[in-house]
Protein backbone atom coordinates (compact mmCIF):
# COMPACT_ATOMS: atom_id res chain seq x y z
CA UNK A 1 0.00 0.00 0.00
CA UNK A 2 2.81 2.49 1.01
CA UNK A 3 4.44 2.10 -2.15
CA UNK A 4 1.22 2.41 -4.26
CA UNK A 5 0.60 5.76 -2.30
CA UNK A 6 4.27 6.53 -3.33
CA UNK A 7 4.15 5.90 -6.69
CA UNK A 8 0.92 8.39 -6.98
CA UNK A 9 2.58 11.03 -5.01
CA UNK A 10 5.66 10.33 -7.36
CA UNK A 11 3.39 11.24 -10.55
CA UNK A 12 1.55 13.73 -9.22
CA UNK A 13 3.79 16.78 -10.32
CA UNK A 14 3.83 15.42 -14.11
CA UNK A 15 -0.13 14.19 -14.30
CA UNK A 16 -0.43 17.87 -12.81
CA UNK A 17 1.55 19.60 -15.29
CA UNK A 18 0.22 17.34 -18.35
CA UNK A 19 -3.69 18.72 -16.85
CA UNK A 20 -2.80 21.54 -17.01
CA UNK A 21 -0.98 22.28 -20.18
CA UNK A 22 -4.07 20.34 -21.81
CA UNK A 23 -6.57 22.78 -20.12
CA UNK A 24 -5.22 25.74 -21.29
CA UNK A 25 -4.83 24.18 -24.63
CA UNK A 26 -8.73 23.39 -24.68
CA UNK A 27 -9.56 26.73 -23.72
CA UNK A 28 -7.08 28.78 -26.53
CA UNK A 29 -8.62 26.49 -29.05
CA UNK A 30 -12.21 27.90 -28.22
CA UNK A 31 -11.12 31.41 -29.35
CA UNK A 32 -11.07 30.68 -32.50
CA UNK A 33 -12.56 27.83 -34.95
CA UNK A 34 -8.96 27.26 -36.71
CA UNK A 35 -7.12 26.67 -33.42
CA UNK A 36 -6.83 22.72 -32.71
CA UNK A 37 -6.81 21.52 -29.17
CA UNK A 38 -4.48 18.86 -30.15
CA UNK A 39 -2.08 20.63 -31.95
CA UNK A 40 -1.87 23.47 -29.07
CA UNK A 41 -1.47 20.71 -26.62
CA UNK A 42 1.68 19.05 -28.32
CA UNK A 43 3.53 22.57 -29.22
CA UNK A 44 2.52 24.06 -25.78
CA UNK A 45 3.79 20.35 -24.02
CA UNK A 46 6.97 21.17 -25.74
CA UNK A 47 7.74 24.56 -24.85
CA UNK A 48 7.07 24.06 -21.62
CA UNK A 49 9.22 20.43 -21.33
CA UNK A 50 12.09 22.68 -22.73
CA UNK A 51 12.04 24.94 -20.12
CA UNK A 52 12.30 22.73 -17.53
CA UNK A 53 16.22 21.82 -15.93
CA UNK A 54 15.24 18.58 -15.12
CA UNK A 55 12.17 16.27 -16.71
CA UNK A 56 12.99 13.09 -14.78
CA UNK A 57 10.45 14.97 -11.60
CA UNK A 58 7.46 14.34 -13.86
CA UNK A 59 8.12 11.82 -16.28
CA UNK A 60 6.37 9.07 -14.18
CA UNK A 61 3.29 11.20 -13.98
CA UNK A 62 3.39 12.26 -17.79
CA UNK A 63 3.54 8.14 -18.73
CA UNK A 64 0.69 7.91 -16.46
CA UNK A 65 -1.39 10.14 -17.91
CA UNK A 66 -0.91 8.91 -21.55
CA UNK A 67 -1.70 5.41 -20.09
CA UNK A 68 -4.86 6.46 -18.93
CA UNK A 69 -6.33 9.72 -21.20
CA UNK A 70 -4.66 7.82 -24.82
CA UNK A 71 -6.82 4.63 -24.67
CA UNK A 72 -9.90 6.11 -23.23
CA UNK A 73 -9.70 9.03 -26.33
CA UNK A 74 -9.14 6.86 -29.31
CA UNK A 75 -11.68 4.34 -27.93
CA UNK A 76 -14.39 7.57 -27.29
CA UNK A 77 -13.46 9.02 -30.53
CA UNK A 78 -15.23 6.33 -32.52
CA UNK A 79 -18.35 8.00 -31.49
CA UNK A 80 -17.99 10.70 -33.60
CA UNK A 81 -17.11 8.94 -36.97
CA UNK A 82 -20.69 9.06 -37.53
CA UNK A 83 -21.44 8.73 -41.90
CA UNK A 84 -25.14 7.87 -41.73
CA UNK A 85 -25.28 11.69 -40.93
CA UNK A 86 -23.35 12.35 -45.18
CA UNK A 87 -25.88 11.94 -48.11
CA UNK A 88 -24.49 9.09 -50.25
CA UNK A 89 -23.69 10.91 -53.54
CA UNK A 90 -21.03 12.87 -51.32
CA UNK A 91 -19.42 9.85 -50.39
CA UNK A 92 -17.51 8.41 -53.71
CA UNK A 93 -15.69 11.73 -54.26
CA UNK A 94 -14.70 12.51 -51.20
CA UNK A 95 -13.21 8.78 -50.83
CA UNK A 96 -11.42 9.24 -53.97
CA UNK A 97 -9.92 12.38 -53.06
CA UNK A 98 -8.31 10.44 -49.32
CA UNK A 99 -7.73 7.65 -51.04
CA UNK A 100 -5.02 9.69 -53.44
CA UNK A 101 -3.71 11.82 -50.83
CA UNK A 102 -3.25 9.31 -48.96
CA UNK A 103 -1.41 7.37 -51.66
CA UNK A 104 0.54 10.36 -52.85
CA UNK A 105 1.58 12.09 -49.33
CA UNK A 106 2.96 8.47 -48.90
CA UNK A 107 5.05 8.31 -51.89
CA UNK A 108 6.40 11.57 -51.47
CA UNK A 109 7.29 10.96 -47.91
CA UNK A 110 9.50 7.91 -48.68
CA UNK A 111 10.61 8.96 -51.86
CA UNK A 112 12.69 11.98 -49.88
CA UNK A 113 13.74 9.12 -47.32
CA UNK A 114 11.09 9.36 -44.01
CA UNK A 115 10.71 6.89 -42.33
CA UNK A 116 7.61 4.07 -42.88
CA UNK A 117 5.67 4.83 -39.75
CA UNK A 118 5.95 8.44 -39.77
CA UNK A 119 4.82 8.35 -43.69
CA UNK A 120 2.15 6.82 -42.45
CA UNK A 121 1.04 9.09 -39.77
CA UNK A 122 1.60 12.46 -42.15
CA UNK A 123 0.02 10.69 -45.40
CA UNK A 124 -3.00 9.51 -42.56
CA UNK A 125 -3.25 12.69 -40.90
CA UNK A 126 -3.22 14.84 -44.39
CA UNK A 127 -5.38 12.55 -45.77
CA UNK A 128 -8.19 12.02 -42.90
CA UNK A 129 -8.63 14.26 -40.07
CA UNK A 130 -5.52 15.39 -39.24
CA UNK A 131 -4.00 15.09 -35.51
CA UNK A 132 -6.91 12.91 -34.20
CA UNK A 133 -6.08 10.54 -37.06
CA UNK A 134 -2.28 10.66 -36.19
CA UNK A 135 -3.23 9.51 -32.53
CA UNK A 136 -5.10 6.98 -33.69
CA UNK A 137 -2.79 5.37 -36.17
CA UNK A 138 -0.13 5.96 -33.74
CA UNK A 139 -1.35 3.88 -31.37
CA UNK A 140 -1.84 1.46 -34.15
CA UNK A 141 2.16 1.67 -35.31
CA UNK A 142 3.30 2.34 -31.97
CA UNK A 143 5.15 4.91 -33.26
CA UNK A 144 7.39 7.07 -31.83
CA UNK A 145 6.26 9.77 -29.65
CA UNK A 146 8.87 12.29 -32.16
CA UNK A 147 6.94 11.02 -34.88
CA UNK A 148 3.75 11.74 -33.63
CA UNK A 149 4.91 15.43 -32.43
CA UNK A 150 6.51 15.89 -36.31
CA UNK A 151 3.75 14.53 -37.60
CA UNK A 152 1.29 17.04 -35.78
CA UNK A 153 2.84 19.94 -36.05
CA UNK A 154 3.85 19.45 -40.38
CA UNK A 155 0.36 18.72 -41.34
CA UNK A 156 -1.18 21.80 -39.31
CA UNK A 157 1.47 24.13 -40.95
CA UNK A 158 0.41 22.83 -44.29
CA UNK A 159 -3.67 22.80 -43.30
CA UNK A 160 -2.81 26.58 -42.35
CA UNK A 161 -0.92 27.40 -45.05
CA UNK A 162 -4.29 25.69 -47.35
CA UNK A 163 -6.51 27.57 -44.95
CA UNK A 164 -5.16 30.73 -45.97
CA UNK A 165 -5.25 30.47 -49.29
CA UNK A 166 -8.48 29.37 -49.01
CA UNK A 167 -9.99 31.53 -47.74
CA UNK A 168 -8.42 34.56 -49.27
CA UNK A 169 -8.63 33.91 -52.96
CA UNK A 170 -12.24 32.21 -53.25
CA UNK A 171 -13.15 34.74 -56.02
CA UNK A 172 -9.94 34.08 -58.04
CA UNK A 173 -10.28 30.75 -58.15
CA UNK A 174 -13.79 31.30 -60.04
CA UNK A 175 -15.74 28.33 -58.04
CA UNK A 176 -19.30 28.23 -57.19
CA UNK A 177 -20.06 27.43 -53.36
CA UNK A 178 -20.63 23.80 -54.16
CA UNK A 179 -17.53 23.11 -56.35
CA UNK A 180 -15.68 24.96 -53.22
CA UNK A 181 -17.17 23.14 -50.54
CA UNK A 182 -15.94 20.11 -52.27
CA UNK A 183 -12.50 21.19 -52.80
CA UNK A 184 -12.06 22.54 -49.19
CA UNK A 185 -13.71 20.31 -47.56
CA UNK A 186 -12.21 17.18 -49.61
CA UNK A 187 -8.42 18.59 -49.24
CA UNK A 188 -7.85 20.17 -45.88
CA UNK A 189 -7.01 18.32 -42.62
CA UNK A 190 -8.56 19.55 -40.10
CA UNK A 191 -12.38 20.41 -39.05
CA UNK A 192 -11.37 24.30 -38.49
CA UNK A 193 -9.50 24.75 -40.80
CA UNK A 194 -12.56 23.79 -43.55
CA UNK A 195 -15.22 26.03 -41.34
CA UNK A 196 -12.54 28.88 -42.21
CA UNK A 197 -11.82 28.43 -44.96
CA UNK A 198 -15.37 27.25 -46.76
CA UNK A 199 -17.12 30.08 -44.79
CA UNK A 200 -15.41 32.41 -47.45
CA UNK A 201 -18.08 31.58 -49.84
CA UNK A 202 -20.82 31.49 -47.31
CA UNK A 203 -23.20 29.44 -45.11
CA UNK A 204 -24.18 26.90 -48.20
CA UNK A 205 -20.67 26.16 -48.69
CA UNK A 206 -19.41 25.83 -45.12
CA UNK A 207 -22.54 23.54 -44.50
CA UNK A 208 -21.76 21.01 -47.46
CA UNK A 209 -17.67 21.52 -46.82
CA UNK A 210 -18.33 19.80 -43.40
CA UNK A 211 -19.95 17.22 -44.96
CA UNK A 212 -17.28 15.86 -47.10
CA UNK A 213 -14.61 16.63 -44.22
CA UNK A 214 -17.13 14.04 -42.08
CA UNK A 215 -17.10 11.81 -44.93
CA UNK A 216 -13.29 11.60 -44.82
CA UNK A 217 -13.31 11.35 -41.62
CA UNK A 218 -14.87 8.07 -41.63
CA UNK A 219 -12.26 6.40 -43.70
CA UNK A 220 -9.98 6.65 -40.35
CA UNK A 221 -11.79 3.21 -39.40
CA UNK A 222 -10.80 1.89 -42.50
CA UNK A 223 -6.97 3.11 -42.53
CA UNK A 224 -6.61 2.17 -38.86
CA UNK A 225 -8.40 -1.40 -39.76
CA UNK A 226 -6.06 -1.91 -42.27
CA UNK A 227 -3.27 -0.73 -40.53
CA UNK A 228 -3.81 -3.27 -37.97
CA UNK A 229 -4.40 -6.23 -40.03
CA UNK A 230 -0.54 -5.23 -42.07
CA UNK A 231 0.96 -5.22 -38.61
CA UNK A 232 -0.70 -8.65 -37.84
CA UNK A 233 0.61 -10.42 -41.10
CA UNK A 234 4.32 -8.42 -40.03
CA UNK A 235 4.80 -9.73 -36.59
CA UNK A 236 2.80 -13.13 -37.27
CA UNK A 237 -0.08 -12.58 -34.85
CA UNK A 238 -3.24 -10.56 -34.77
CA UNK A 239 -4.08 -8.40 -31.71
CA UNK A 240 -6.46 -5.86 -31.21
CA UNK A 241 -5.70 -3.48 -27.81
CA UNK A 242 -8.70 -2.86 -26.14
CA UNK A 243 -9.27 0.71 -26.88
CA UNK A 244 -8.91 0.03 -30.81
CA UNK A 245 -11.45 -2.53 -30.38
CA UNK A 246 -14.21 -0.26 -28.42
CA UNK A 247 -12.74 2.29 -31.45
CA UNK A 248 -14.06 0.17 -33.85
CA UNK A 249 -17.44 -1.09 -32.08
CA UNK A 250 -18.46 2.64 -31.43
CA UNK A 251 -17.96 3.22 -34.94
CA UNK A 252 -19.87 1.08 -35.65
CA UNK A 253 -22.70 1.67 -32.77
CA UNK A 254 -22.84 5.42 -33.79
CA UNK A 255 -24.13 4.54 -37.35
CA UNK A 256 -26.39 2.12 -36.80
CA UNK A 257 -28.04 3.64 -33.51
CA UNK A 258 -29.66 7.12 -32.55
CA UNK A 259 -28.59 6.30 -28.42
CA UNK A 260 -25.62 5.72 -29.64
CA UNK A 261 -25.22 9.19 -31.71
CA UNK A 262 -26.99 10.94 -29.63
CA UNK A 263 -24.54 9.70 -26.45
CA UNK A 264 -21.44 10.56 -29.31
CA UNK A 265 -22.34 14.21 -29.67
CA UNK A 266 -22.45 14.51 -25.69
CA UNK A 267 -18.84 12.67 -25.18
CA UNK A 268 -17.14 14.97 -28.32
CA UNK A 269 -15.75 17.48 -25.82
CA UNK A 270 -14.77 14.73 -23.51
CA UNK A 271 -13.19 12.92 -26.42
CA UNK A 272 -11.42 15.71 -27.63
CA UNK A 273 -10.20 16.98 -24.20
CA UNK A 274 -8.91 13.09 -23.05
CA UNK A 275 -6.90 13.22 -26.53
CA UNK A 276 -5.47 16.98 -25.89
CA UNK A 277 -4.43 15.58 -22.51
CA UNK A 278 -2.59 12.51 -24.16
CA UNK A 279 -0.90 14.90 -26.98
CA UNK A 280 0.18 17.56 -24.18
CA UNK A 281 2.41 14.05 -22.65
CA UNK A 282 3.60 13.07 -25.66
CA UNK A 283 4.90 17.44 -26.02
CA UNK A 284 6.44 17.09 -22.71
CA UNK A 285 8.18 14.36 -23.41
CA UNK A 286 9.98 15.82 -26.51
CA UNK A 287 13.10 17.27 -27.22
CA UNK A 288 13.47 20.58 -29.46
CA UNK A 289 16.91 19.84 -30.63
CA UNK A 290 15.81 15.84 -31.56
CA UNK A 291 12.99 17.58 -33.21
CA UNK A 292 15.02 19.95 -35.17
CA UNK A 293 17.24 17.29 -36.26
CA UNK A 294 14.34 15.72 -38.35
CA UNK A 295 15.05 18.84 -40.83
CA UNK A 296 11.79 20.60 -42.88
CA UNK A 297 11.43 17.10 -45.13
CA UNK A 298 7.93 16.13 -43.39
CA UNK A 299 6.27 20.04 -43.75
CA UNK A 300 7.77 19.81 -47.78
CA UNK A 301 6.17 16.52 -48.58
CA UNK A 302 2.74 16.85 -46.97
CA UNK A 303 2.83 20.44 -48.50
CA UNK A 304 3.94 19.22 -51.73
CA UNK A 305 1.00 16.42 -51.69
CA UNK A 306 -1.30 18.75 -50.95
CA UNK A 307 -0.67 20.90 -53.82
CA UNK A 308 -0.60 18.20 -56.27
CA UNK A 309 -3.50 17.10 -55.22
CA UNK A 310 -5.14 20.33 -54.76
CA UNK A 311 -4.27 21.49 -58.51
CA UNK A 312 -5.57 17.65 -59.84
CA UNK A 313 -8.80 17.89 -57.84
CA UNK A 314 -9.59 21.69 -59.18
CA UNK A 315 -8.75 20.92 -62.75
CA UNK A 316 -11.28 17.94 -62.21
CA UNK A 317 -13.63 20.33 -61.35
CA UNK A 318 -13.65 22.04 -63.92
CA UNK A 319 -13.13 19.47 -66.41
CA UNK A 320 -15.65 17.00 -65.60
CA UNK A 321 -19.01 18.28 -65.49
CA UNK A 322 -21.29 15.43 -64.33
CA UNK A 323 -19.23 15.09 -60.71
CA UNK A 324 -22.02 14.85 -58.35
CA UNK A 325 -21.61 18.19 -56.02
């Protein structure tokens, strides 16, 4: 017992910190629809980690709190994955569109020599929802907890740097609001960053933008699904943690259930706070300098993949005239 009791007052400072870094993350991202809880949490994680003389005080309680917020977010995320809620003709062409990013971010992330697991996370996270997705696959991979900061951080910058444009040139791109919802919400990574940016062409397009980003969203069952099966045939035996497992059965609950949908919308914030807390460990745990060592290779490639596919999808557009919108 008196070594139980020690081991919690050992983690306290850490599981303290990590709290708190997420809850001010949570609260930032509230100011504004582009700012990510997730993404705060990791960057803020790190600053503050750096400016610390010694990390060893609260590394037990920052491994405790990834043990217990990680699982319990992935597994309460699958309640929001919810594409009974996207009319059907949306569906193809916004699966198309993930299904080449996906395949392209890849290619160009080991074609300039990155690693296969952090490919995966950026070509996953560029390609789905962004950092939710790269917790989720991460836990999948096991990656590294670098990876998952690089990951983070690159396909935000290059989301922003989409968002932007976006939303600042709408006119020059000469798009109706449909054929802009689609490309916004079909392209960009995160759910902010598609309000922003599809709200530049008004309330029909930011409605039917968020419709397509939901429908992408959905594929992360499928990606992490697959993911796990590849990792069985690698290591010669199947297993499903626990959390990926409730993952995939609230999935699968929220689509075929209103209880169940209705009980998803009311754990979002609790979903999305457990993962900010996981994300502001995995920041605390990370070192700048092993960070800058990594070099600007992930932010060029998911960049890159982005324009390519942002350029193939608008010329698409415009090409083919009986895409349903």
């Amino acid at each position: 017992m008196s070594s139980e009791a020690d081991h919690i007052k050992g983690a306290a400072p850490g599981l303290g910190i990590t709290l708190t870094v997420a809850l001010i993350s949570y609260l930032v991202s509230s100011l504004h629809p582009s700012f990510d809880a997730l993404v705060i949490s990791v960057i803020f994680g790190m600053l503050v980690a750096n400016m610390l003389d010694d990390r060893t005080l609260i590394q037990s309680g920052i491994d405790l709190a990834l043990r217990i917020f990680l699982p319990i977010g992935i597994a309460l995320y699958g309640l929001q994955l919810r594409v009974t809620a996207v009319e059907a003709r949306l569906l193809p062409g916004a699966l198309v569109v993930f299904a080449v990013m996906f395949a392209v971010c890849y290619f160009i992330c080991r074609g300039v020599g990155l690693e296969r697991p952090l490919s995966v996370l950026l070509s996953t996270g560029m390609s789905v929802c962004g950092s939710p997705a790269i917790v989720v696959m991460s836990s999948v991979l096991v990656a590294r907890k670098e990876d998952i900061s690089l990951s983070v951080i690159s396909v935000i910058m290059a989301g922003l740097v989409g968002m932007i444009i976006f939303s600042t040139v709408p006119d020059m791109m000469g798009m109706d609001a449909q054929k802009f919802a689609f490309l916004s919400g079909t392209t960009l990574p995160m759910f902010g960053q598609v309000k922003v940016a599809a709200l530049a062409m008004g309330g029909e397009s930011l409605e039917m933008a968020l419709r397509y980003k939901l429908a992408r969203a959905s594929a992360l069952v499928l990606v992490s699904g697959v993911g796990l099966v590849a990792l069985g045939r690698k290591n010669g035996s199947f297993r499903v943690p626990w959390f990926m497992a409730a993952f995939f059965a609230f999935a699968l609950l929220v689509n075929v259930s209103e209880v169940a949908a209705a009980f998803g919308a009311a754990t979002s914030s609790a979903s999305g706070f457990f993962l900010s807390v996981a994300l502001a460990a995995v920041g605390l745990s990370i070192n700048l300098d092993s960070m800058a060592d990594r070099g600007w290779g992930p932010l060029v490639s998911v960049l890159l993949a982005w324009v390519i596919i942002v350029l193939t999808a608008y010329l698409a557009l415009n090409v083919i005239p009986w895409l349903p919108w």
